[in-house]
N, C-alpha and C. Protein backbone atom coordinates (compact mmCIF):
# COMPACT_ATOMS: atom_id res chain seq x y z
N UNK A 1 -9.49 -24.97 30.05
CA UNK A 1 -10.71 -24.38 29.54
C UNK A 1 -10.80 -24.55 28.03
N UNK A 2 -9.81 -24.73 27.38
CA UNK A 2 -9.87 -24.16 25.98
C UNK A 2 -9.60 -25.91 25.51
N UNK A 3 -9.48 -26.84 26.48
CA UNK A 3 -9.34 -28.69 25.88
C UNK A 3 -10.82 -28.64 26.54
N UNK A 4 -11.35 -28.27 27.25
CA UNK A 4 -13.11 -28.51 27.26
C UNK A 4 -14.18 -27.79 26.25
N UNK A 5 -13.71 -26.62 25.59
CA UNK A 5 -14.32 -26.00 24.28
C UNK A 5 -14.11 -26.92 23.38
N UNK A 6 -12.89 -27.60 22.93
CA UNK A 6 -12.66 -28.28 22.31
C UNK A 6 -13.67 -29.31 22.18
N UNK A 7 -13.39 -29.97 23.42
CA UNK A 7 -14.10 -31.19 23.59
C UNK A 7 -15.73 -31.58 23.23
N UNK A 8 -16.57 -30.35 23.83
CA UNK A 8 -17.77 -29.84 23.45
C UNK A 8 -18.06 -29.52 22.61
N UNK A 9 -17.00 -28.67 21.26
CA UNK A 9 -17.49 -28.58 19.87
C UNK A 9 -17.57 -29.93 18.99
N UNK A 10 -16.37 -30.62 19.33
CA UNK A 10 -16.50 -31.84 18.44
C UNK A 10 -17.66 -33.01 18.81
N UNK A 11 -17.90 -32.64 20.38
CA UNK A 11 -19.18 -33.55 20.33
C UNK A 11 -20.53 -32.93 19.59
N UNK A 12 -20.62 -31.84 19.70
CA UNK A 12 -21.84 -31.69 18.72
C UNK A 12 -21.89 -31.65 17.27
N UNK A 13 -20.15 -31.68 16.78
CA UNK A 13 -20.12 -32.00 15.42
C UNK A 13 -20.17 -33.34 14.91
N UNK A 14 -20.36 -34.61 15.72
CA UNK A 14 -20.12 -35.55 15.75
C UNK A 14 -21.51 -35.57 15.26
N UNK A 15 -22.61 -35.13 16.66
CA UNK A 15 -24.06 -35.25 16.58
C UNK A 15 -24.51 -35.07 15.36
N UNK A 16 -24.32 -34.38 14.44
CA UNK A 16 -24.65 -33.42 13.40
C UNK A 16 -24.26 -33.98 11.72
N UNK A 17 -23.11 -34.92 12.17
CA UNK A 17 -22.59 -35.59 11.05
C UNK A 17 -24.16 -36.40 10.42
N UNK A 18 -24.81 -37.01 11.26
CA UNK A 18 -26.07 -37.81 11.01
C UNK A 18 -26.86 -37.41 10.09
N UNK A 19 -27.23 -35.67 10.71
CA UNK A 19 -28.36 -34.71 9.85
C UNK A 19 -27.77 -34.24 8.48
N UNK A 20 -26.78 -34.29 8.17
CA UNK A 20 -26.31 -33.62 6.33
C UNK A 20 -27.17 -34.21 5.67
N UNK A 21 -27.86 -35.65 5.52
CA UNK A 21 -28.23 -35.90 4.06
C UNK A 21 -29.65 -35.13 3.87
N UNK A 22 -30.28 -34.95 5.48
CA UNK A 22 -31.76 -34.21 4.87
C UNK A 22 -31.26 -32.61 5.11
N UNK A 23 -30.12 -32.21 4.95
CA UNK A 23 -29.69 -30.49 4.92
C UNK A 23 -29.73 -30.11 3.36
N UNK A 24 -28.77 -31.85 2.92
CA UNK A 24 -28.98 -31.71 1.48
C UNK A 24 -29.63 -31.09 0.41
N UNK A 25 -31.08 -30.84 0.58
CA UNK A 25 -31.92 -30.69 -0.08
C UNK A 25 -32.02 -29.03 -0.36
N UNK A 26 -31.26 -28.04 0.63
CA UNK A 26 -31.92 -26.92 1.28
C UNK A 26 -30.65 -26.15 0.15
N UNK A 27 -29.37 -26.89 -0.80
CA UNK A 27 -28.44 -26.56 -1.74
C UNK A 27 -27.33 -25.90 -0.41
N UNK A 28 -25.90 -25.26 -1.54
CA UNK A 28 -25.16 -25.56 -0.84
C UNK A 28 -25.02 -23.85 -0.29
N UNK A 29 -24.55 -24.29 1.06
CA UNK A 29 -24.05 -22.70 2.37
C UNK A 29 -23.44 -22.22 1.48
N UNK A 30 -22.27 -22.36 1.03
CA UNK A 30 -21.07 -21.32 0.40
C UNK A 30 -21.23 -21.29 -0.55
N UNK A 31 -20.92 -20.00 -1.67
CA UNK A 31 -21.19 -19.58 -2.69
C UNK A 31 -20.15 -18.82 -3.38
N UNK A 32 -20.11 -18.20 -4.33
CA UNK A 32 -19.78 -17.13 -4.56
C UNK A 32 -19.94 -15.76 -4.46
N UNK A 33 -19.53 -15.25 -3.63
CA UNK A 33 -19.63 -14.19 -3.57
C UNK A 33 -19.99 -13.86 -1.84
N UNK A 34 -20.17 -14.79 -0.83
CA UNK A 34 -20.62 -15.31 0.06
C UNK A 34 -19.21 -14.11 0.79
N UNK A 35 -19.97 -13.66 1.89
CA UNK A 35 -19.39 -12.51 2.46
C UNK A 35 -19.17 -12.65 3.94
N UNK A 36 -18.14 -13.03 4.68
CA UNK A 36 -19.05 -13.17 6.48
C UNK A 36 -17.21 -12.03 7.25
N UNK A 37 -18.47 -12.11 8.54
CA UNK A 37 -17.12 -11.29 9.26
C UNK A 37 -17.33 -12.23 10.55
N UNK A 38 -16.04 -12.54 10.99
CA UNK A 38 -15.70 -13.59 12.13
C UNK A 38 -14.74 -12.86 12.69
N UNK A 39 -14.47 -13.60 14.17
CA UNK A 39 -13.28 -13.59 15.23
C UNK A 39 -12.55 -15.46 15.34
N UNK A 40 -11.46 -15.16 15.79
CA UNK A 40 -10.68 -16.48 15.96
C UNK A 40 -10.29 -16.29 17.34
N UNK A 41 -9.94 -17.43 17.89
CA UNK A 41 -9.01 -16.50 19.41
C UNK A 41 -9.98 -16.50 20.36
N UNK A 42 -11.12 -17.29 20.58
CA UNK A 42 -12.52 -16.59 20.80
C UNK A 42 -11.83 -16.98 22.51
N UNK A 43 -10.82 -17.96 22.88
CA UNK A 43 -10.49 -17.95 24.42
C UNK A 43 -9.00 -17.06 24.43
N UNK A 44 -8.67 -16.61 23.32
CA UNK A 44 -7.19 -15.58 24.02
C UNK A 44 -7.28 -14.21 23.19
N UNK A 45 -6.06 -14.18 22.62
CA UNK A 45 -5.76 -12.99 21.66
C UNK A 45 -6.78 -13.25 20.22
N UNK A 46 -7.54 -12.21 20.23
CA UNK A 46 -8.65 -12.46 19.61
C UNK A 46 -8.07 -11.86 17.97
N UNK A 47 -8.34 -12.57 16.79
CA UNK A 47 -8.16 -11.80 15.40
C UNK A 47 -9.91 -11.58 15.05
N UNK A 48 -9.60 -10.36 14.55
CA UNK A 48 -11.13 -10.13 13.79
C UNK A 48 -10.85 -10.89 12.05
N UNK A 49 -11.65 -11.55 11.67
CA UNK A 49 -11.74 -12.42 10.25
C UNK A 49 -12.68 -11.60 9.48
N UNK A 50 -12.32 -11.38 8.14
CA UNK A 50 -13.63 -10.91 6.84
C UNK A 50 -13.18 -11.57 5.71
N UNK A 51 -13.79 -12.87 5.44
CA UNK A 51 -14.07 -13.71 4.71
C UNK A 51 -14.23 -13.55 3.39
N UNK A 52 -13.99 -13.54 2.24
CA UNK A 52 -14.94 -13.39 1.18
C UNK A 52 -14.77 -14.98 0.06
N UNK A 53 -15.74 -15.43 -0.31
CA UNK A 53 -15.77 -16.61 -0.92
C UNK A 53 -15.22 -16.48 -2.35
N UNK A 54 -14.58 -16.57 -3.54
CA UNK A 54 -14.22 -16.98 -4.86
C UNK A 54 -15.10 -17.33 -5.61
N UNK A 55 -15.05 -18.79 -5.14
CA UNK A 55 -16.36 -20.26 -5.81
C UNK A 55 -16.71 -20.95 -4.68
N UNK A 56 -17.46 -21.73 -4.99
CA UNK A 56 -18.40 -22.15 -3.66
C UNK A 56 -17.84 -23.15 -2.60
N UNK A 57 -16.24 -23.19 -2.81
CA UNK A 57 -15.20 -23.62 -1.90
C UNK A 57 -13.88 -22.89 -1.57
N UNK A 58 -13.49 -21.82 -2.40
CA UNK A 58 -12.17 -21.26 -2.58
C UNK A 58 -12.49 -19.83 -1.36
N UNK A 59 -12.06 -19.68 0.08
CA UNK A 59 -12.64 -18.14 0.49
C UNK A 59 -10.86 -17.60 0.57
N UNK A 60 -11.22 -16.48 0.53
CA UNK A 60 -9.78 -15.56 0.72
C UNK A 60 -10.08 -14.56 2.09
N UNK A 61 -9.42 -14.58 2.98
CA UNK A 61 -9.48 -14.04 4.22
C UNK A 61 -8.58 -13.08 4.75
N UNK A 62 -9.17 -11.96 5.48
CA UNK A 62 -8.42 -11.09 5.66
C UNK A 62 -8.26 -11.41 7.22
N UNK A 63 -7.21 -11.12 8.04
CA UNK A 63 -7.15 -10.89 9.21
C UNK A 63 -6.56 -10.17 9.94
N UNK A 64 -7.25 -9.27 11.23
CA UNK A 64 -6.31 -8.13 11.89
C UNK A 64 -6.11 -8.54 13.02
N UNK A 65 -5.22 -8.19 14.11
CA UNK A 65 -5.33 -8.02 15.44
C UNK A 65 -5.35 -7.13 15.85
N UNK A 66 -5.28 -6.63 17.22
CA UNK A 66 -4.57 -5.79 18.27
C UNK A 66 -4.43 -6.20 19.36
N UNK A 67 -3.48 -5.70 20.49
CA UNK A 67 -3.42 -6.41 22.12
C UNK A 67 -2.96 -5.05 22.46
N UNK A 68 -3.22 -4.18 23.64
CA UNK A 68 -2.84 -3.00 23.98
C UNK A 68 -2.83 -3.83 25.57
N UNK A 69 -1.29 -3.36 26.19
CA UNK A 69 -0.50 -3.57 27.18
C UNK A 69 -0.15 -2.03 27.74
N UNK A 70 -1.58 -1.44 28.67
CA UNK A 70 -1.31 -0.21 30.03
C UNK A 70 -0.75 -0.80 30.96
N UNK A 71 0.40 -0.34 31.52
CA UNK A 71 0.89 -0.70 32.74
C UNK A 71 0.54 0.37 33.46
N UNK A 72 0.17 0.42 34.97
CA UNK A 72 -0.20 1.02 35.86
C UNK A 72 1.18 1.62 36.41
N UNK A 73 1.17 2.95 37.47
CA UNK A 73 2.13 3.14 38.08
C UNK A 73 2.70 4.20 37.47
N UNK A 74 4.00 4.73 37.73
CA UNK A 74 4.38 5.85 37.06
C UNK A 74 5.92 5.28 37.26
N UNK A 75 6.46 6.12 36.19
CA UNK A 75 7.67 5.68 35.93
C UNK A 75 9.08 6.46 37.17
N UNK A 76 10.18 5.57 37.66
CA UNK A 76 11.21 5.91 38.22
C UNK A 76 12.13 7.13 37.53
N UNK A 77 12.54 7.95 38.08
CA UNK A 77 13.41 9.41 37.47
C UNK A 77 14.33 8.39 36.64
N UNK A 78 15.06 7.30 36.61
CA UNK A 78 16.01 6.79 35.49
C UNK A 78 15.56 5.77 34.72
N UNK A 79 14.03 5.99 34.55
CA UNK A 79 13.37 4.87 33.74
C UNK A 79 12.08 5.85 33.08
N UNK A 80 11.84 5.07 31.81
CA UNK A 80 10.86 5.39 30.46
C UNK A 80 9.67 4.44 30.89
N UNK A 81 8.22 4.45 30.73
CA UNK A 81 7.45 4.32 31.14
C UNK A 81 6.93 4.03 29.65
N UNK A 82 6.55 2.51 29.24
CA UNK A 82 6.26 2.36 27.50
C UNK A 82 4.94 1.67 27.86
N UNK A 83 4.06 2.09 26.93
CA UNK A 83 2.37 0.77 26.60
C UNK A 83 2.95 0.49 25.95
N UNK A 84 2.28 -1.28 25.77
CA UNK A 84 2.63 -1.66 24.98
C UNK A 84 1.60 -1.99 24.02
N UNK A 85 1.89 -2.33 22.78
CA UNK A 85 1.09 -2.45 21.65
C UNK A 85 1.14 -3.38 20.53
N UNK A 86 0.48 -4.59 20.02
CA UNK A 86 0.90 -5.63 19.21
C UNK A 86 -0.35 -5.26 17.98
N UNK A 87 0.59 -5.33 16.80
CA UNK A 87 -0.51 -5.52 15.86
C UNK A 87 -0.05 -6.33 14.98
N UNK A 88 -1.33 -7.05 14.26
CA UNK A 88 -1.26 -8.29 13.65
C UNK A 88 -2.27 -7.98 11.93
N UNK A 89 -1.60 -8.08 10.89
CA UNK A 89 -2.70 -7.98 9.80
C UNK A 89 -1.86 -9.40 9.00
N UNK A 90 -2.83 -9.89 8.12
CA UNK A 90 -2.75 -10.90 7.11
C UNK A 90 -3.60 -11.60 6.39
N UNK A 91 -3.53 -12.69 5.54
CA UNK A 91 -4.51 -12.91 4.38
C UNK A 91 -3.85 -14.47 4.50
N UNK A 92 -5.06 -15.21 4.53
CA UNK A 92 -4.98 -16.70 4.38
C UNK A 92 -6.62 -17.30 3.13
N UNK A 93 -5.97 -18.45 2.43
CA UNK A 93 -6.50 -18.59 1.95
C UNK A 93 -6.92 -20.08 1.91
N UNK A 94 -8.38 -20.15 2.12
CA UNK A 94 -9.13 -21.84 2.38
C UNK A 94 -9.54 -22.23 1.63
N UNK A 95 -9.46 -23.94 1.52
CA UNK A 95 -10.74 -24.67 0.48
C UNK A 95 -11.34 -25.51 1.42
N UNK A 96 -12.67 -25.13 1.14
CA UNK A 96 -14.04 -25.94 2.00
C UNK A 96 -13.96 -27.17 1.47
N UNK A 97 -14.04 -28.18 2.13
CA UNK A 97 -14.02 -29.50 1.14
C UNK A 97 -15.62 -30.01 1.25
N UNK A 98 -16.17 -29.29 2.00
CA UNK A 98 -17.71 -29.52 1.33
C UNK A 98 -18.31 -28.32 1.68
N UNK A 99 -19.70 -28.11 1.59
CA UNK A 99 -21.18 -27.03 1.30
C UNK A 99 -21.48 -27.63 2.19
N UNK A 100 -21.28 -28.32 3.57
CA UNK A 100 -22.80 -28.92 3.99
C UNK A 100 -22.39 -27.65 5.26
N UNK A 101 -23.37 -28.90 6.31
CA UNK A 101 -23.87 -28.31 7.75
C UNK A 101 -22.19 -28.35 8.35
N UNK A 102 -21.55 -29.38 8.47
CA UNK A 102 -20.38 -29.14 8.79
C UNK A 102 -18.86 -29.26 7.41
N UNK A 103 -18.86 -27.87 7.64
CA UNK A 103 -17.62 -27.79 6.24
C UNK A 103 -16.29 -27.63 7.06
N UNK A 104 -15.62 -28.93 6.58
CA UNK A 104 -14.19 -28.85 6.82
C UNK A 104 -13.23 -28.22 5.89
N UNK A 105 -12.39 -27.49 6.14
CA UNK A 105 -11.61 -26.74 5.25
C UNK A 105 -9.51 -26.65 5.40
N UNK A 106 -9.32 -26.49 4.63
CA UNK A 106 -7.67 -26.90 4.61
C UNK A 106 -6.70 -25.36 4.10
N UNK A 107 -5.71 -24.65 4.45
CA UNK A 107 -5.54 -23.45 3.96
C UNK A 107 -4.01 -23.21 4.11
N UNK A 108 -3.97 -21.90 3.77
CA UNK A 108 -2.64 -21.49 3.95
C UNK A 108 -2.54 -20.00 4.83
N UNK A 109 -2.05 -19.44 5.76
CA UNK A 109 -2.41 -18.00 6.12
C UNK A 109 -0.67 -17.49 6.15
N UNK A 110 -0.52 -16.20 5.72
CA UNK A 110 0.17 -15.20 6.16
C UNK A 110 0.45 -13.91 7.64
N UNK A 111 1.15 -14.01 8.11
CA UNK A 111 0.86 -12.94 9.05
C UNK A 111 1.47 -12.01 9.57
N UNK A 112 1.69 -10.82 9.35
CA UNK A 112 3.17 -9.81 9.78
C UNK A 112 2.27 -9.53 11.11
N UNK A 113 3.58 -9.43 12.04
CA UNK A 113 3.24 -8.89 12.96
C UNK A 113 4.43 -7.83 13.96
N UNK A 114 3.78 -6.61 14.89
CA UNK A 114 4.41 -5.59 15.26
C UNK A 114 4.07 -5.48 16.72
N UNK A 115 5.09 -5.98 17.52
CA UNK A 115 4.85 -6.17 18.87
C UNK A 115 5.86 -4.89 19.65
N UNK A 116 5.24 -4.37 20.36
CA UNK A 116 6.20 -3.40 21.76
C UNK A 116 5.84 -3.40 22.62
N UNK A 117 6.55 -3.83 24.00
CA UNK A 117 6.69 -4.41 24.79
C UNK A 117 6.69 -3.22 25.68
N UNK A 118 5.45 -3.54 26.46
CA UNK A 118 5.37 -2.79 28.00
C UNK A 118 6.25 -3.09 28.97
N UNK A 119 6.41 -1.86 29.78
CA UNK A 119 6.85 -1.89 31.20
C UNK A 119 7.59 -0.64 31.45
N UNK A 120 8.49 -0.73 32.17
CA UNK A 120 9.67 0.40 33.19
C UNK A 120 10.71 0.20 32.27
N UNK A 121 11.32 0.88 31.64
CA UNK A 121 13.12 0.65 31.09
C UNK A 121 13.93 2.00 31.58
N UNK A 122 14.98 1.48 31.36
CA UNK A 122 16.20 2.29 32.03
C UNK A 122 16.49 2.65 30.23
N UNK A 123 16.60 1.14 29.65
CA UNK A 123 16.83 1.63 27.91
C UNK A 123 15.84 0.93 27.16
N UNK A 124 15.22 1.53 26.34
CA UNK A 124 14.13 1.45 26.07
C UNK A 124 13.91 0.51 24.46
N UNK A 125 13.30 -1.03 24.31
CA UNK A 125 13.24 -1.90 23.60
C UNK A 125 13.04 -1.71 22.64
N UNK A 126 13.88 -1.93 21.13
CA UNK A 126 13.10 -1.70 20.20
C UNK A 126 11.93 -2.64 20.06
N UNK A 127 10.63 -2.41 19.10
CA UNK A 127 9.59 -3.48 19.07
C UNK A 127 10.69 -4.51 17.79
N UNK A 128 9.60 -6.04 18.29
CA UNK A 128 9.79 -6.73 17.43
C UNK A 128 9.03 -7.05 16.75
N UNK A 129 9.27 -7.40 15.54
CA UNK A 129 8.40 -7.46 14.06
C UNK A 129 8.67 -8.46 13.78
N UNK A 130 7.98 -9.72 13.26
CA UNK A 130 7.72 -11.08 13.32
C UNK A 130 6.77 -11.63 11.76
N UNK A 131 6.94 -12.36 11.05
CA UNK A 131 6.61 -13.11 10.05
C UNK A 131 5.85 -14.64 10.26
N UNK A 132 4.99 -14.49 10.15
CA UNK A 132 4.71 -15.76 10.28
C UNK A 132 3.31 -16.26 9.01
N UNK A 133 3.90 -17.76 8.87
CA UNK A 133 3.77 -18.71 7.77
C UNK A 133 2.40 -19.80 7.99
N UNK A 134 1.90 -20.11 8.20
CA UNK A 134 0.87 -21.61 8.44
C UNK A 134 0.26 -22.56 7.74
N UNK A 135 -0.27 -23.39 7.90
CA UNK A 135 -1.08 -24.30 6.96
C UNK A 135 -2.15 -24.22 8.43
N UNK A 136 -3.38 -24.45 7.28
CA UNK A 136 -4.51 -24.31 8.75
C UNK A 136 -5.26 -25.38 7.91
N UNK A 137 -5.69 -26.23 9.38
CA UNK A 137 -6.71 -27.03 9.31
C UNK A 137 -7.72 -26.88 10.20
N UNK A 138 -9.29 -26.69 9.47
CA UNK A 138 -10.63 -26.20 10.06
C UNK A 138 -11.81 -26.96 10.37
N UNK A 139 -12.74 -26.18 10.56
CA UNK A 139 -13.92 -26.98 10.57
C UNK A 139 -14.97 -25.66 10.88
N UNK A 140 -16.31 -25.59 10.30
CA UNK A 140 -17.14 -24.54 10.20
C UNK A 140 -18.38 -25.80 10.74
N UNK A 141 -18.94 -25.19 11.46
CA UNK A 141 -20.21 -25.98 11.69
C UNK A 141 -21.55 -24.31 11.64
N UNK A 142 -22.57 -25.25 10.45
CA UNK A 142 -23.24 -23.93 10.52
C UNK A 142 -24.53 -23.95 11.36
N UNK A 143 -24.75 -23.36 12.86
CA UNK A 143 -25.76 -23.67 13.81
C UNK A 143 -27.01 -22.62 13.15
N UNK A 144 -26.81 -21.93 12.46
CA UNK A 144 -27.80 -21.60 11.33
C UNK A 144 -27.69 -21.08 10.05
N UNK A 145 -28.40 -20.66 9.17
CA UNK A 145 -28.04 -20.15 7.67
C UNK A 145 -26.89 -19.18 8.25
N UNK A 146 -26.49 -18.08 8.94
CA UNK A 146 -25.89 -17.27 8.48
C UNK A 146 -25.05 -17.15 9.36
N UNK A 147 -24.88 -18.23 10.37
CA UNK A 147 -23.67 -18.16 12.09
C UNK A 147 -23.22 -19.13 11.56
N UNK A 148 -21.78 -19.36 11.92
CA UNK A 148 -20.80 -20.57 12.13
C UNK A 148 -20.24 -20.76 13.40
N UNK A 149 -19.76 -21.58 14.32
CA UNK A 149 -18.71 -21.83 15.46
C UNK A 149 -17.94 -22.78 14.77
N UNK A 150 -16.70 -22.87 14.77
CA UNK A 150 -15.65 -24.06 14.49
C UNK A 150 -14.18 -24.06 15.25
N UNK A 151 -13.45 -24.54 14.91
CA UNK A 151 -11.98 -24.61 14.97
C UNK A 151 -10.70 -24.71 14.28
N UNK A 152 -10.14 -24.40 14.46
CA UNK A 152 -8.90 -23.88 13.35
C UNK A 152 -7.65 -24.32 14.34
N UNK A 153 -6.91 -25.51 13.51
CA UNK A 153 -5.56 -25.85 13.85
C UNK A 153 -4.60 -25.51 12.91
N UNK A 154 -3.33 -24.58 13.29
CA UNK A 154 -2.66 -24.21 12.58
C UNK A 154 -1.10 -24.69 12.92
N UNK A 155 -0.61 -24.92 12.16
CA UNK A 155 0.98 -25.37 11.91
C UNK A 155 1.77 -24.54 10.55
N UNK A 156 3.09 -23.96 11.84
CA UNK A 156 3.68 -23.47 11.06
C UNK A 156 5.06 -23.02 11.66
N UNK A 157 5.42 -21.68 10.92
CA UNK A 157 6.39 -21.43 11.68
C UNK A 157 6.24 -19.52 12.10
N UNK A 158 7.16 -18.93 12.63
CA UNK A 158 7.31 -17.60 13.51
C UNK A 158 8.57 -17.57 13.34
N UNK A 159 8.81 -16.76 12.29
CA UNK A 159 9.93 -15.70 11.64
C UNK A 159 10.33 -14.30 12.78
N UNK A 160 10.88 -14.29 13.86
CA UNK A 160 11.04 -13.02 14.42
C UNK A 160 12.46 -12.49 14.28
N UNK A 161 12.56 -11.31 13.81
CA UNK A 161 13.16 -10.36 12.91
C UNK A 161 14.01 -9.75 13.94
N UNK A 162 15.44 -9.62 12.98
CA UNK A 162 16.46 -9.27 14.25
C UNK A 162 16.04 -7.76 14.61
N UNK A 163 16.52 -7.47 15.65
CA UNK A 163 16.74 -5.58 15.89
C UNK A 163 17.72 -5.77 17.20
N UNK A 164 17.78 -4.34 17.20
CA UNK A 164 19.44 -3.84 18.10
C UNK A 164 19.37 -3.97 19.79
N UNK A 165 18.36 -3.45 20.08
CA UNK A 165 17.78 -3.04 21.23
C UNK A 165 16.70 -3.46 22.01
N UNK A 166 17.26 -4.96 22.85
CA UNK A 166 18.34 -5.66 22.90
C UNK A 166 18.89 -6.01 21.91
N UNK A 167 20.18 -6.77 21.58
CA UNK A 167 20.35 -7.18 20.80
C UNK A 167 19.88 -8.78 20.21
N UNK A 168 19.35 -8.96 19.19
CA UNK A 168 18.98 -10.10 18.91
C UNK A 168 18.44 -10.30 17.07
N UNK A 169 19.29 -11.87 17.40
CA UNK A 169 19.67 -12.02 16.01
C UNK A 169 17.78 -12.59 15.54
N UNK A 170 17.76 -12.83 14.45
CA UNK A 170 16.46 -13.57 13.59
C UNK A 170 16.32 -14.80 14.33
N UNK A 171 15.29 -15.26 14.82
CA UNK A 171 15.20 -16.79 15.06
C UNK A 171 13.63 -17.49 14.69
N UNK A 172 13.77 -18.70 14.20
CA UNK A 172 13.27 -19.17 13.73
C UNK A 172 12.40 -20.17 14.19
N UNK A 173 11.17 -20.15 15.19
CA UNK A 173 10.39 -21.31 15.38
C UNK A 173 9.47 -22.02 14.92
N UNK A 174 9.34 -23.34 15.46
CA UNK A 174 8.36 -24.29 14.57
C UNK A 174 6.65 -24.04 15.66
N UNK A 175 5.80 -24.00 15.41
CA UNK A 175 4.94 -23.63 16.09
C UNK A 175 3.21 -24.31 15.87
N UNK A 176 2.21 -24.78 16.68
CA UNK A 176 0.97 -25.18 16.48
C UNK A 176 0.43 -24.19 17.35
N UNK A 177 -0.92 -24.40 16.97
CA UNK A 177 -2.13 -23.41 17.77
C UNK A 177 -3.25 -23.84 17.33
N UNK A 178 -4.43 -23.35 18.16
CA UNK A 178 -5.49 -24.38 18.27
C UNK A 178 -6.68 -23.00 18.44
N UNK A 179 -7.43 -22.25 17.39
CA UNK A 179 -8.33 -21.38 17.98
C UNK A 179 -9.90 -21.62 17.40
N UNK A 180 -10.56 -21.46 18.45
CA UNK A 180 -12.18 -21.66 18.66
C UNK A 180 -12.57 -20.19 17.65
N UNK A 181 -13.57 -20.65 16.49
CA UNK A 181 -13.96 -19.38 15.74
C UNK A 181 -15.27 -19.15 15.55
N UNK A 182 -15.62 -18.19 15.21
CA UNK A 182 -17.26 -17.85 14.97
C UNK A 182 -17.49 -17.15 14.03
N UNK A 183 -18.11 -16.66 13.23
CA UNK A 183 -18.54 -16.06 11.93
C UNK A 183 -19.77 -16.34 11.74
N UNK A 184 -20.44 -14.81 11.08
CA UNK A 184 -21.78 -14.30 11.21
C UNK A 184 -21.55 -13.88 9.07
N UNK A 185 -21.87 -14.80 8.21
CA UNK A 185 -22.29 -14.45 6.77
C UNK A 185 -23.22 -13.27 6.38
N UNK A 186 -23.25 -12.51 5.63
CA UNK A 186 -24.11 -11.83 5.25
C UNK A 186 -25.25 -12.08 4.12
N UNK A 187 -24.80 -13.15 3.36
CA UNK A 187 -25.45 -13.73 2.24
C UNK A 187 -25.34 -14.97 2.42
């Protein structure tokens, strides 16, 4: 599902490459001071995005998550009964390499994250808390003045942080991801 979103955004960004020179005229989407609130994730674990622009290429971005994990059922007399709960906040920062109808953009993001793990325990998990690093490569297509749809490929790595319970040491993965985004500007 999410290699046929794919597939379908880049064909209409393809279409669209044609129309920039008469968009030209209309000056450039991004600005200073240029304000939008977006989602990423738009086919899984969704981040909410709030954008804010610098100069009319530099934006600085905030991003949150959440994932809440109810398990059904009730817990066994020698077992703990846990929801689980992931939260995600961080700040990445893009350069648009153009103002037009389709702005491609290149970045860096940060991301702590705080995961606890649902289910039945007999002994009960500590959460794990996780670091993670990226370089993101984008694309904003604007289907009008103040909506975007694009895509965001990110490469990086996932810092997850030792704790006791289980036991487990720091480990270190190399990691890509691929999320479908949308954003609604205010100015």
């Amino acid at each position: 599902m999410r290699i046929l979103a794919l597939i379908a955004l880049g064909v209409v960004l393809a279409n669209t490459v044609q129309a920039q020179d008469s968009l030209g005229a209309r000056g450039p989407r991004l600005h200073a001071g240029k304000v939008g609130i977006g989602i990423d994730g738009l086919t899984g674990s969704s981040n909410v995005l709030v954008s804010f622009f610098l100069n009319n290429q530099l934006a600085l971005q905030a991003i949150a998550g959440l994932d809440l994990d109810l398990p059904g059922g009730t817990a066994s007399a020698n077992q703990t009964k846990v929801n689980g709960v992931t939260v995600r906040g961080g700040l990445s920062l893009l350069v648009h390499l153009s103002q037009d109808q389709v702005s491609p953009y290149v970045g860096v993001e940060g991301i702590y994250q705080y995961a606890k793990q649902a289910g039945f325990f007999s002994v009960v998990p500590d959460p794990k808390n996780s670091v993670m690093g990226n370089l993101i490569f984008g694309v904003e297509y604007f289907a009008a003045d103040r909506f975007t749809v694009g895509i965001k490929q990110a490469l990086g790595t996932n810092v997850a942080l030792k704790r006791d319970v289980p036991r487990e040491d720091t480990d270190i993965t190399l990691n890509t991801s691929t999320a479908v985004t949308a954003r609604f500007y205010f100015n």
